[in-house]
C-alpha atoms as a PDB file:
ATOM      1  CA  UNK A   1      93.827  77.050 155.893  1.00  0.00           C
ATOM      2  CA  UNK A   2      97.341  75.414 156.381  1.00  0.00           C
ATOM      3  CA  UNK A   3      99.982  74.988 153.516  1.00  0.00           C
ATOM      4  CA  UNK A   4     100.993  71.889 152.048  1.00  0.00           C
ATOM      5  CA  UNK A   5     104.515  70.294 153.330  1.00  0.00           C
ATOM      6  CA  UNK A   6     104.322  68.630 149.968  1.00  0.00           C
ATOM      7  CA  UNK A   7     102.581  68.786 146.220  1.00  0.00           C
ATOM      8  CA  UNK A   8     100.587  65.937 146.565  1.00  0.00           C
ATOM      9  CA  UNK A   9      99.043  64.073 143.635  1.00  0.00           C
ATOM     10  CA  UNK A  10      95.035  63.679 143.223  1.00  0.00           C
ATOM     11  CA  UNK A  11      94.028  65.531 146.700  1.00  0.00           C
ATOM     12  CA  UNK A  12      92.657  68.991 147.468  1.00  0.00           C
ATOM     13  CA  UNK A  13      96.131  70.765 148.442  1.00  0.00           C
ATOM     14  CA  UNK A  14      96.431  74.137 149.974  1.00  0.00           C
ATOM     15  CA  UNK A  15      99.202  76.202 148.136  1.00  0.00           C
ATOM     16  CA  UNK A  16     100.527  80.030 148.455  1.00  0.00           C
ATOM     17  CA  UNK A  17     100.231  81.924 145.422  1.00  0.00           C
ATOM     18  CA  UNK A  18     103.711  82.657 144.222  1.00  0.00           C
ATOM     19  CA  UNK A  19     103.747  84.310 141.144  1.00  0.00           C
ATOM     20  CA  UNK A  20     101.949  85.340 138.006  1.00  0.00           C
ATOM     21  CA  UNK A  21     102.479  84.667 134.402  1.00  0.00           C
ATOM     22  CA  UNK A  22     101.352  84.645 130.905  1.00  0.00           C
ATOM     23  CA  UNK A  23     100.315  81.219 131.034  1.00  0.00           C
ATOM     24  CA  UNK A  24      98.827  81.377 134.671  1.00  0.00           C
ATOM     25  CA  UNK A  25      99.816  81.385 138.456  1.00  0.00           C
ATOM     26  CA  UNK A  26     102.809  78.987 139.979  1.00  0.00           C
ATOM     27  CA  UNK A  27     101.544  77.907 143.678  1.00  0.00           C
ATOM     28  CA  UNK A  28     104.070  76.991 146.130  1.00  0.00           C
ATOM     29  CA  UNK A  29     104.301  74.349 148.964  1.00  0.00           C
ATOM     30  CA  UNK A  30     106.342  74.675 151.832  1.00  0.00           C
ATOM     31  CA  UNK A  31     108.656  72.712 150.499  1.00  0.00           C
ATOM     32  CA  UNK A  32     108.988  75.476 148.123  1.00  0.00           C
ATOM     33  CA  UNK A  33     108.596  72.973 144.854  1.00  0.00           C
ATOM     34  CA  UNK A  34     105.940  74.902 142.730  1.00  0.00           C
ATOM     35  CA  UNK A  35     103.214  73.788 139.999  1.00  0.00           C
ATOM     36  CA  UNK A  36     100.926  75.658 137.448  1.00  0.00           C
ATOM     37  CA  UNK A  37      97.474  77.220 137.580  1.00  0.00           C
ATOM     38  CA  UNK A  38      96.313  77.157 134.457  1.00  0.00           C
ATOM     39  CA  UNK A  39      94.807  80.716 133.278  1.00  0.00           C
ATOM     40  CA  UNK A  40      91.621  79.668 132.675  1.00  0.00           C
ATOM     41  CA  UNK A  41      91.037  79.149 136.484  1.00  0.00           C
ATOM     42  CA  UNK A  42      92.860  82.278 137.517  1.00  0.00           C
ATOM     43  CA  UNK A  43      90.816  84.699 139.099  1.00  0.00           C
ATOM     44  CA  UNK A  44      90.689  88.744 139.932  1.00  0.00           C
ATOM     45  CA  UNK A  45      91.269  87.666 143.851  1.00  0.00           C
ATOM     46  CA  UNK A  46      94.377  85.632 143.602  1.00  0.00           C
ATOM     47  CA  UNK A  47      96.915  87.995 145.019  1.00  0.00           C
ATOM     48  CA  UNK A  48     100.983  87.308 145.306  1.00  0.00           C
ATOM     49  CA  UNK A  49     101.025  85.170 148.834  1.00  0.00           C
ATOM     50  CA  UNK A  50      97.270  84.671 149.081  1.00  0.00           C
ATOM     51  CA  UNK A  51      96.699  80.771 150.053  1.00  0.00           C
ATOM     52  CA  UNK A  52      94.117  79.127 147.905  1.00  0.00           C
ATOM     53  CA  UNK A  53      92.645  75.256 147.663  1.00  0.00           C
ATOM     54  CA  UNK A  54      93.416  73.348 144.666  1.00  0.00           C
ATOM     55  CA  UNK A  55      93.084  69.988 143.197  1.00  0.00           C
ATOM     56  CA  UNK A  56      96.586  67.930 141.781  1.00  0.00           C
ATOM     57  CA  UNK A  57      96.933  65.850 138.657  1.00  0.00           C
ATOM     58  CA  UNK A  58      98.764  65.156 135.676  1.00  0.00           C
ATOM     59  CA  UNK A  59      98.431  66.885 132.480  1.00  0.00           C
ATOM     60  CA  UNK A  60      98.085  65.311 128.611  1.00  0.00           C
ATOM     61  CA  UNK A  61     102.483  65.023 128.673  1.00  0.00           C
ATOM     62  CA  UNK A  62     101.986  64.067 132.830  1.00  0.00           C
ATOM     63  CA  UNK A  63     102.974  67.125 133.856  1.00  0.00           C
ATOM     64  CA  UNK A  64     101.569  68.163 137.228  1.00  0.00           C
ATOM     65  CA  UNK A  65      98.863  70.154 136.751  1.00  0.00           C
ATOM     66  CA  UNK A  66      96.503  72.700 139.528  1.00  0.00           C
ATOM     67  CA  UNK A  67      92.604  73.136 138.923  1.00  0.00           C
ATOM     68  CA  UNK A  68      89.938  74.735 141.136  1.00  0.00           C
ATOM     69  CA  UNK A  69      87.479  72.391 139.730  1.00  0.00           C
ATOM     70  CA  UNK A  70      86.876  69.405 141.770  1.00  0.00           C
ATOM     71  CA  UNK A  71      86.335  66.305 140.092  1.00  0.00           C
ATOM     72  CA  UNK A  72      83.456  63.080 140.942  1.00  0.00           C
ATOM     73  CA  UNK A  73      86.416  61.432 142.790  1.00  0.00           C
ATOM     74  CA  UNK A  74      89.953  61.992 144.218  1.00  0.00           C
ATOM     75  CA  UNK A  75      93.087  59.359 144.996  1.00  0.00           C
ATOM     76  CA  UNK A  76      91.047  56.332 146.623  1.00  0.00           C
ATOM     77  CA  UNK A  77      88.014  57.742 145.916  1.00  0.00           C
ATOM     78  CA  UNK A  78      84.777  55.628 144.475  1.00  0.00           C
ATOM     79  CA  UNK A  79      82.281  57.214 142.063  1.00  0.00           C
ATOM     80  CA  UNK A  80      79.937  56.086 138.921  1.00  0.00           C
ATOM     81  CA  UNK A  81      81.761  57.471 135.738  1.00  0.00           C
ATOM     82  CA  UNK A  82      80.133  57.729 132.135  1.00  0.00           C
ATOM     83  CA  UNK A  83      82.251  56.375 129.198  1.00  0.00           C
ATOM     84  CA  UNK A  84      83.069  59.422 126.807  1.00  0.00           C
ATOM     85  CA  UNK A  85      85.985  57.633 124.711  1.00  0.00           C
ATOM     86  CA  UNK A  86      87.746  54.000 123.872  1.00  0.00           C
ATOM     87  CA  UNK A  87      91.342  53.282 122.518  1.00  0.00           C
ATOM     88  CA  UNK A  88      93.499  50.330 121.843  1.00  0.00           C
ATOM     89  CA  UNK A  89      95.201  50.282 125.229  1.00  0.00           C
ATOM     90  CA  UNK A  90      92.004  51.044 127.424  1.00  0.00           C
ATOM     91  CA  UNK A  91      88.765  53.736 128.056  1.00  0.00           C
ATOM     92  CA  UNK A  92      88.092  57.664 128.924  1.00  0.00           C
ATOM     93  CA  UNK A  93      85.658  58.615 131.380  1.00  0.00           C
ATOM     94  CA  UNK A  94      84.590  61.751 132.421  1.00  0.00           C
ATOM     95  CA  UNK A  95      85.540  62.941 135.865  1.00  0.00           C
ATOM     96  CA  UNK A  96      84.738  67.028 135.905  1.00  0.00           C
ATOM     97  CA  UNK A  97      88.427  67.787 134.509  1.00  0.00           C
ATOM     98  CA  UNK A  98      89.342  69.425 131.369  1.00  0.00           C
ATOM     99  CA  UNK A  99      91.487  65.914 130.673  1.00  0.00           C
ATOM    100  CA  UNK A 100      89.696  62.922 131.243  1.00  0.00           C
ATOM    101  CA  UNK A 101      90.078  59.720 133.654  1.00  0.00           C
ATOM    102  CA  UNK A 102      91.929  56.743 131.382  1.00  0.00           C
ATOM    103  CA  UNK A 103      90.577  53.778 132.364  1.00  0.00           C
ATOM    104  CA  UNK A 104      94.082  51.119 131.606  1.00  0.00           C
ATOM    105  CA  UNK A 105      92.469  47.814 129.888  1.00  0.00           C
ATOM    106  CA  UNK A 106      94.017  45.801 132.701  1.00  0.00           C
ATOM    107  CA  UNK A 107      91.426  47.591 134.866  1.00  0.00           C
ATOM    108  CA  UNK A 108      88.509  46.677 133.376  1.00  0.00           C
ATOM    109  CA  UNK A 109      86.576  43.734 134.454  1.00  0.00           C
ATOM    110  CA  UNK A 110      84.203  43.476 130.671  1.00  0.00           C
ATOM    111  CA  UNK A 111      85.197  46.073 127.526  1.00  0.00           C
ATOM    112  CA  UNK A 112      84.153  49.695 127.788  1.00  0.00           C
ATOM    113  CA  UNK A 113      81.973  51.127 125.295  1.00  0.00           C
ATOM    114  CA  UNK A 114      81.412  54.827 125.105  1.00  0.00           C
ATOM    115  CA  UNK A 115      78.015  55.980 126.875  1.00  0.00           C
ATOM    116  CA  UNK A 116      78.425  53.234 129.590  1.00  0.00           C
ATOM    117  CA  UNK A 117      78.303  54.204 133.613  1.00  0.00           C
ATOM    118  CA  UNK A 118      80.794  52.206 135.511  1.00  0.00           C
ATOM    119  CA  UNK A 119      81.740  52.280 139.082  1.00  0.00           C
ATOM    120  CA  UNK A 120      85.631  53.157 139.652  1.00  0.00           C
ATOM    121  CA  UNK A 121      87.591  53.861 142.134  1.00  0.00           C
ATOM    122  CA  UNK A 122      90.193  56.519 141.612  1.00  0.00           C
ATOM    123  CA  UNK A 123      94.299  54.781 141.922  1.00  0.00           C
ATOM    124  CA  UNK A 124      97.836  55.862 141.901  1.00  0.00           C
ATOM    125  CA  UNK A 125      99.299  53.679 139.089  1.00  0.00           C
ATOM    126  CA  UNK A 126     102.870  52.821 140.026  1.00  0.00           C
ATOM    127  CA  UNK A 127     103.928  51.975 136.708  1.00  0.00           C
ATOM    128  CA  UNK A 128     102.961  55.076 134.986  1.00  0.00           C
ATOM    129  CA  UNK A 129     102.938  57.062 137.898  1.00  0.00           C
ATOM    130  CA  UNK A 130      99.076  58.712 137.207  1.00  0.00           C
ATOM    131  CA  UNK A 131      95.765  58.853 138.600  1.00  0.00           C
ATOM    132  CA  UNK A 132      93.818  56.165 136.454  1.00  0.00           C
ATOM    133  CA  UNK A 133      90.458  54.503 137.043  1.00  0.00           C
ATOM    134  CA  UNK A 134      89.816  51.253 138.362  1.00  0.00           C
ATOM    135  CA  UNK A 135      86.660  48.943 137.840  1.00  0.00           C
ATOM    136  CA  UNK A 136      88.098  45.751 140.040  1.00  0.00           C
ATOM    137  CA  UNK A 137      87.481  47.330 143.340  1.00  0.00           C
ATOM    138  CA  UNK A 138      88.407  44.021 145.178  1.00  0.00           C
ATOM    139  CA  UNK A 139      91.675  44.369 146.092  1.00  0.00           C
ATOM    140  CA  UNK A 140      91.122  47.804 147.924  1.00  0.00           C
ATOM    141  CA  UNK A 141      88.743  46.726 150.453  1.00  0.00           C
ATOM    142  CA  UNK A 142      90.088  45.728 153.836  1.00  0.00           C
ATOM    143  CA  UNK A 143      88.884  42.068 154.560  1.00  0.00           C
ATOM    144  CA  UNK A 144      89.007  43.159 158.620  1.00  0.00           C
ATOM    145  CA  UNK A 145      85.813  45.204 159.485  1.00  0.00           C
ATOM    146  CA  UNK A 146      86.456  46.740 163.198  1.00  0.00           C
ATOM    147  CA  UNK A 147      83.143  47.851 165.430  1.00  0.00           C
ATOM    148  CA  UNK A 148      80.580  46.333 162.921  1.00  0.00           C
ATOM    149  CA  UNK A 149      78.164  44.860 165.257  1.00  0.00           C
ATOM    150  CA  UNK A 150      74.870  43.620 164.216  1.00  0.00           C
ATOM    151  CA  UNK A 151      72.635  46.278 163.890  1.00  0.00           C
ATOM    152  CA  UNK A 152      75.141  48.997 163.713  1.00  0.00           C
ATOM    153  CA  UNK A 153      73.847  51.940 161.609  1.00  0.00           C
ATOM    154  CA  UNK A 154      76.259  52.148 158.652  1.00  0.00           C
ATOM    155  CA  UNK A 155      77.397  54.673 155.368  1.00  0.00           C
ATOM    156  CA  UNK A 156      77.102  52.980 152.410  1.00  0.00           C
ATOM    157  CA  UNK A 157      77.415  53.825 148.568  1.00  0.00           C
ATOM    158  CA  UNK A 158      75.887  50.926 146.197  1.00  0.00           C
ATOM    159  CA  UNK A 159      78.150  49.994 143.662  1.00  0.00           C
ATOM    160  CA  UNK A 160      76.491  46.992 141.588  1.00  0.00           C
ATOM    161  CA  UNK A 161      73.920  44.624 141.194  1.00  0.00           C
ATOM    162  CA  UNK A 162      74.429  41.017 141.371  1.00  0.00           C
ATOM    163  CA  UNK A 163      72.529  37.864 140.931  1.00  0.00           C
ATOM    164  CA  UNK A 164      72.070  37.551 144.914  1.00  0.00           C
ATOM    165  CA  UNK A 165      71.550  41.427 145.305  1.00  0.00           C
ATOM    166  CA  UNK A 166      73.448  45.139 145.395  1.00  0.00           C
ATOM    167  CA  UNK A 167      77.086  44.715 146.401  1.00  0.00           C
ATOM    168  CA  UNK A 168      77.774  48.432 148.222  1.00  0.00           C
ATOM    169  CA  UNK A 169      80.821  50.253 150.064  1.00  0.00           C
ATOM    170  CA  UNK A 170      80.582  50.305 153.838  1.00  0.00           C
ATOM    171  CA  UNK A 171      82.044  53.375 155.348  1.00  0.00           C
ATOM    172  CA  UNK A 172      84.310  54.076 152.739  1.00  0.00           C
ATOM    173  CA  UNK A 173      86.562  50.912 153.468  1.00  0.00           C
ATOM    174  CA  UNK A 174      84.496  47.486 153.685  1.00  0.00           C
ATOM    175  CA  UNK A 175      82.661  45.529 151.305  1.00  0.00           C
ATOM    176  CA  UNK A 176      78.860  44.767 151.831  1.00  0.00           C
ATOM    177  CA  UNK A 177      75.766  43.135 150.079  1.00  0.00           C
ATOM    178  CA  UNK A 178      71.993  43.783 150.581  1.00  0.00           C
ATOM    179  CA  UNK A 179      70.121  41.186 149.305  1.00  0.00           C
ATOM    180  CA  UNK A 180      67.327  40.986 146.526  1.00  0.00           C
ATOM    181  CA  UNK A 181      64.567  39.836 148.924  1.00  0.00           C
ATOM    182  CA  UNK A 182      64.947  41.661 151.527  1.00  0.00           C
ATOM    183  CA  UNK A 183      64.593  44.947 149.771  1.00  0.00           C
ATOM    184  CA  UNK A 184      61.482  46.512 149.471  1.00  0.00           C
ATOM    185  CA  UNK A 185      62.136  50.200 148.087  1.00  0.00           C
ATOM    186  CA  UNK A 186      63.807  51.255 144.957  1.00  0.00           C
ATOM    187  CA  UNK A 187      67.365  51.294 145.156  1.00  0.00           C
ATOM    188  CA  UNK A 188      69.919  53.372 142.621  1.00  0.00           C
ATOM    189  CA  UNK A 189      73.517  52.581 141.470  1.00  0.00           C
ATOM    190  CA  UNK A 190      75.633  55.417 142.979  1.00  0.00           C
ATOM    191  CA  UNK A 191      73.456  56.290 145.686  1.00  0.00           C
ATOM    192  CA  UNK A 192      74.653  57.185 149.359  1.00  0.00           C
ATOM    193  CA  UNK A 193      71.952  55.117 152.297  1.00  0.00           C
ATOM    194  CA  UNK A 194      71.852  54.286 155.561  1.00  0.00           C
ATOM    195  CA  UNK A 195      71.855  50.533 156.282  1.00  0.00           C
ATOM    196  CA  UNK A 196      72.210  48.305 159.220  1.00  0.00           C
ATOM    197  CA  UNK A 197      74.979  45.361 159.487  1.00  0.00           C
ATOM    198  CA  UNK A 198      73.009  42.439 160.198  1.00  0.00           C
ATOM    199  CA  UNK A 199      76.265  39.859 159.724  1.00  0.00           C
ATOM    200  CA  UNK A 200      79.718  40.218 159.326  1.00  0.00           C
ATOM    201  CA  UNK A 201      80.853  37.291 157.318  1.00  0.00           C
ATOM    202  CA  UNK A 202      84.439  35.442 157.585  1.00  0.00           C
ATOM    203  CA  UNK A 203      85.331  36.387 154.377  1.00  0.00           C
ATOM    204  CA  UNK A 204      85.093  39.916 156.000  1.00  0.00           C
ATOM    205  CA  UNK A 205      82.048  40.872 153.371  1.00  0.00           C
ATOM    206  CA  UNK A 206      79.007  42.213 155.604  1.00  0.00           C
ATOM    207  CA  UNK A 207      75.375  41.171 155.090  1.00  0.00           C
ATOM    208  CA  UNK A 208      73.120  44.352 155.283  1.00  0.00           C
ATOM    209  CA  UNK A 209      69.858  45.510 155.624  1.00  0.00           C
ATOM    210  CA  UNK A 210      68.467  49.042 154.887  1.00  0.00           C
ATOM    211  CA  UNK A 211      65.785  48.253 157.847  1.00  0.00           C
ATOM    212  CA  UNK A 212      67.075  48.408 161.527  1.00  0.00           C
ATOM    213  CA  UNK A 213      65.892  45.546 163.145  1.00  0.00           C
ATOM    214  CA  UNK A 214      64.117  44.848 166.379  1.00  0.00           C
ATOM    215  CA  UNK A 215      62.097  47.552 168.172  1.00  0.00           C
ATOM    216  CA  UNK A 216      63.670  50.397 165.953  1.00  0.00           C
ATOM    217  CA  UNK A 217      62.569  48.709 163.005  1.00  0.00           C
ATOM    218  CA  UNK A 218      59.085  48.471 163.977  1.00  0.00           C
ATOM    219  CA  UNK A 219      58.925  52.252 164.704  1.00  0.00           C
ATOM    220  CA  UNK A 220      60.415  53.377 161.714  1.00  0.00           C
ATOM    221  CA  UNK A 221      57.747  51.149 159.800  1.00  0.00           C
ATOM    222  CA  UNK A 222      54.914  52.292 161.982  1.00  0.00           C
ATOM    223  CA  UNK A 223      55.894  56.122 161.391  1.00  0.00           C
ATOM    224  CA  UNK A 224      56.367  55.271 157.619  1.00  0.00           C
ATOM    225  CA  UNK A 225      52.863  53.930 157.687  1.00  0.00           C
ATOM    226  CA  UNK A 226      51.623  56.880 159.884  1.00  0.00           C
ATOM    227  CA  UNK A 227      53.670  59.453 156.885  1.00  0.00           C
ATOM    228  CA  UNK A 228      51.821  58.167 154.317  1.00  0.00           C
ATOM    229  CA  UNK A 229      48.304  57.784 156.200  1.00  0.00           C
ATOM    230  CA  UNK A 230      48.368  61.490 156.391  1.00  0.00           C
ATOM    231  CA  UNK A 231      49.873  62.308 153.261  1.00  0.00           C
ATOM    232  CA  UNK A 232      46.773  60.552 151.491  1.00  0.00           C
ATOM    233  CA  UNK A 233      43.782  63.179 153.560  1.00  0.00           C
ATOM    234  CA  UNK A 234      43.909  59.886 156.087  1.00  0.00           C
ATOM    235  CA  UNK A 235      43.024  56.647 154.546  1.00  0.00           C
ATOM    236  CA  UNK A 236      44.439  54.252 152.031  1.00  0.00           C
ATOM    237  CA  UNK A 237      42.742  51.307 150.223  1.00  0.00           C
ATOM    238  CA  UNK A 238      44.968  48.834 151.782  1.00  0.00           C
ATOM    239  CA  UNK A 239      44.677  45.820 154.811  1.00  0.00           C
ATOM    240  CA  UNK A 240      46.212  42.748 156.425  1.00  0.00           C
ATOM    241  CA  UNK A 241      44.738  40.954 153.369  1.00  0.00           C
ATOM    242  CA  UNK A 242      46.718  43.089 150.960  1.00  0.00           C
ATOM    243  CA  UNK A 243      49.400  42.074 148.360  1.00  0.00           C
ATOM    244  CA  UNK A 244      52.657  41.995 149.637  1.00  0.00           C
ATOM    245  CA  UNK A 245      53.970  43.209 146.145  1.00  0.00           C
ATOM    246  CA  UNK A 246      51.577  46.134 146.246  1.00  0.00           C
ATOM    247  CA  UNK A 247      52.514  46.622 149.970  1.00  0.00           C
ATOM    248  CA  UNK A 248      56.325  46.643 148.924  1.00  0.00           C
ATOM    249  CA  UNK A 249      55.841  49.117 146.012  1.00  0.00           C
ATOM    250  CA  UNK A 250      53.480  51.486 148.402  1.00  0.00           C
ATOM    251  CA  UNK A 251      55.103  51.585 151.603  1.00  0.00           C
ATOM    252  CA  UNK A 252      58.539  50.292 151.233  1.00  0.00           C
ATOM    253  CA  UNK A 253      57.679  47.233 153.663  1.00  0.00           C
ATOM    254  CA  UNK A 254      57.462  43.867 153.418  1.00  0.00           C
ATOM    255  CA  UNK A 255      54.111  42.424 154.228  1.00  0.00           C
ATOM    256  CA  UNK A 256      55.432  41.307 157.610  1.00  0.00           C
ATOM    257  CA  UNK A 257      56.565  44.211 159.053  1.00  0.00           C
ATOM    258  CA  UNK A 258      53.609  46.121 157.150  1.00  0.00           C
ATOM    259  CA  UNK A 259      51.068  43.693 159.120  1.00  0.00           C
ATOM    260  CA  UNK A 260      53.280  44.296 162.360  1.00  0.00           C
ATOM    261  CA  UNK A 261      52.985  48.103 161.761  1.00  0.00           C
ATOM    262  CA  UNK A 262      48.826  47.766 161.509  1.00  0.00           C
ATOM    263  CA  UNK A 263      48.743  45.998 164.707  1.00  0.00           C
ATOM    264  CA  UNK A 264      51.109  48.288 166.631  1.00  0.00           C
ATOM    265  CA  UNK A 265      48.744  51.482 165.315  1.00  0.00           C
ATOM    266  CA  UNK A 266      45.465  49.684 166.071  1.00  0.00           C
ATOM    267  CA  UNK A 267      46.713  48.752 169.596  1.00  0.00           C
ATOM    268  CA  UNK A 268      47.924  52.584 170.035  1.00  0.00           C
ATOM    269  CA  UNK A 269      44.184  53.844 168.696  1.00  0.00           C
ATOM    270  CA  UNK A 270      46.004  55.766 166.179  1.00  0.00           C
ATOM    271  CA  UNK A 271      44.734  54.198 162.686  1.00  0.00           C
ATOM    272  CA  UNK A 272      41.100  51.857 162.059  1.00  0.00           C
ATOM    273  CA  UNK A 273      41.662  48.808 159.834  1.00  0.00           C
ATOM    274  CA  UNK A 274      38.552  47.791 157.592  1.00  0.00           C
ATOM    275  CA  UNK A 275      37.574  45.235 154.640  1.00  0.00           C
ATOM    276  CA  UNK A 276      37.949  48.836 153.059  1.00  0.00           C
ATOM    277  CA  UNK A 277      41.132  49.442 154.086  1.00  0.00           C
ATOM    278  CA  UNK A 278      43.114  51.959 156.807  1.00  0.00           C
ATOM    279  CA  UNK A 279      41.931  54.855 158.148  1.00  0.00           C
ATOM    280  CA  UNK A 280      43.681  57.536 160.360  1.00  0.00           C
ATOM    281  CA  UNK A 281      41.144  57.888 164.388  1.00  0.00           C
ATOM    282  CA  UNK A 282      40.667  61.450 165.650  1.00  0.00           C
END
């Protein structure tokens, strides 16, 4: 581990342990400015000069404040928070720290109500000079996606659904959509996938699939089909004539790539296709 330069707000920073006191431990930087772990996260093996990992933010009087708990999102960070409070000037949600994340009315894009889950991103408010919550993620994703070819296997985090489908975070920096009809497995708020660019767009919002496409696509669907096969003691009451929303909800397919997947097993002699259905050979 190396030590901070700096305290620095909202990250994990590494500090040396400089002293101990009633009220907890002060951890240095290099820069030899100093900040307070609380005793309720002081433990037997935090010795004078020991370096330890600890997270930075403000108390309830925006004091600096250390914790070794780690909460659902740092500075910049994107996560799906549940409402715990309201008041006058804006929300509370809970983010894994003893104080919780304000939410500043001027960052919300409807009213909170307590019990709601809402997709933030984690700020630096310049006016008030805290970590606050922030529901209109716009503004923070760069409109220039570099090395997003078509096809390119992506990270992505879904954020919200939309009339046209589930708007998602691209590797942590670009803005993406998946649309409703060209999904075909369930798909969660919050979730981390895999997914595939299929266009970047000039507003610099990508289109995306969660299927590769061409020849890698139609493997992945056979071996999907092949999973199941053998999952279910080697047949399954299902054909070419099938429904596609049945398909969809079975196999995660549409009926296109689940015919495709039939005829690529049949012409390997790995499955039999009846009037009764599918059938693994040998």
């Amino acid at each position: 581990m190396k030590q901070n330069e700096h305290l620095e707000l909202g990250v994990i920073n590494c500090l040396r342990i400089d002293r101990h006191t009633p009220h907890g431990i002060f951890l240095e930087s290099l820069d030899e400015k100093d900040v307070l772990l609380p005793q309720a996260y002081v433990t037997d093996e935090m010795h004078d000069g020991k370096l330890i990992e600890v997270f930075l933010y403000t108390d309830s009087e925006d004091r600096l404040i250390a914790t070794t708990l780690k909460p659902k999102a740092m500075l910049d960070g994107f996560a799906l928070f549940e409402v715990v409070d309201v008041a006058p000037f804006g929300a509370f949600v809970n983010w894994g720290l003893a104080k919780d994340l304000l939410v500043p009315n001027m960052f919300q894009k409807t009213p909170f109500k307590v019990g709601d889950k809402r997709f933030l991103r984690v700020v630096y408010d310049e006016r008030t000079h805290r970590l606050v919550g922030s529901e209109k993620l716009g503004d923070f994703f760069d409109k220039r996606p570099k090395g997003l070819a078509p096809h390119k296997e992506v990270e992505i985090l879904i954020i919200a659904k939309t009339p046209l489908g589930f708007k998602c975070i691209v590797e942590e920096k670009y803005e993406g959509l998946i649309y409703h009809n060209e999904i075909f497995e369930k798909v969660d708020i919050g979730s981390k996938r895999v997914a595939f660019v299929k266009t970047v767009r000039k507003d610099g919002c990508i289109d995306l699939s969660l299927q590769a496409g061409g020849s890698k696509q139609k493997d992945l669907s056979s071996e999907r089909v092949l999973s199941l096969l053998k999952k279910s003691n080697g047949s399954m009451p299902y054909n070419y004539k099938s429904d596609a929303q049945l398909i969809k909800d079975v196999f995660g397919l549409s009926k296109k790539e689940f015919k495709r997947s039939l005829t690529a097993l049949l012409e390997s002699g790995a499955i039999e296709v009846k009037d009764s259905g599918i059938y693994l050979k040998g």
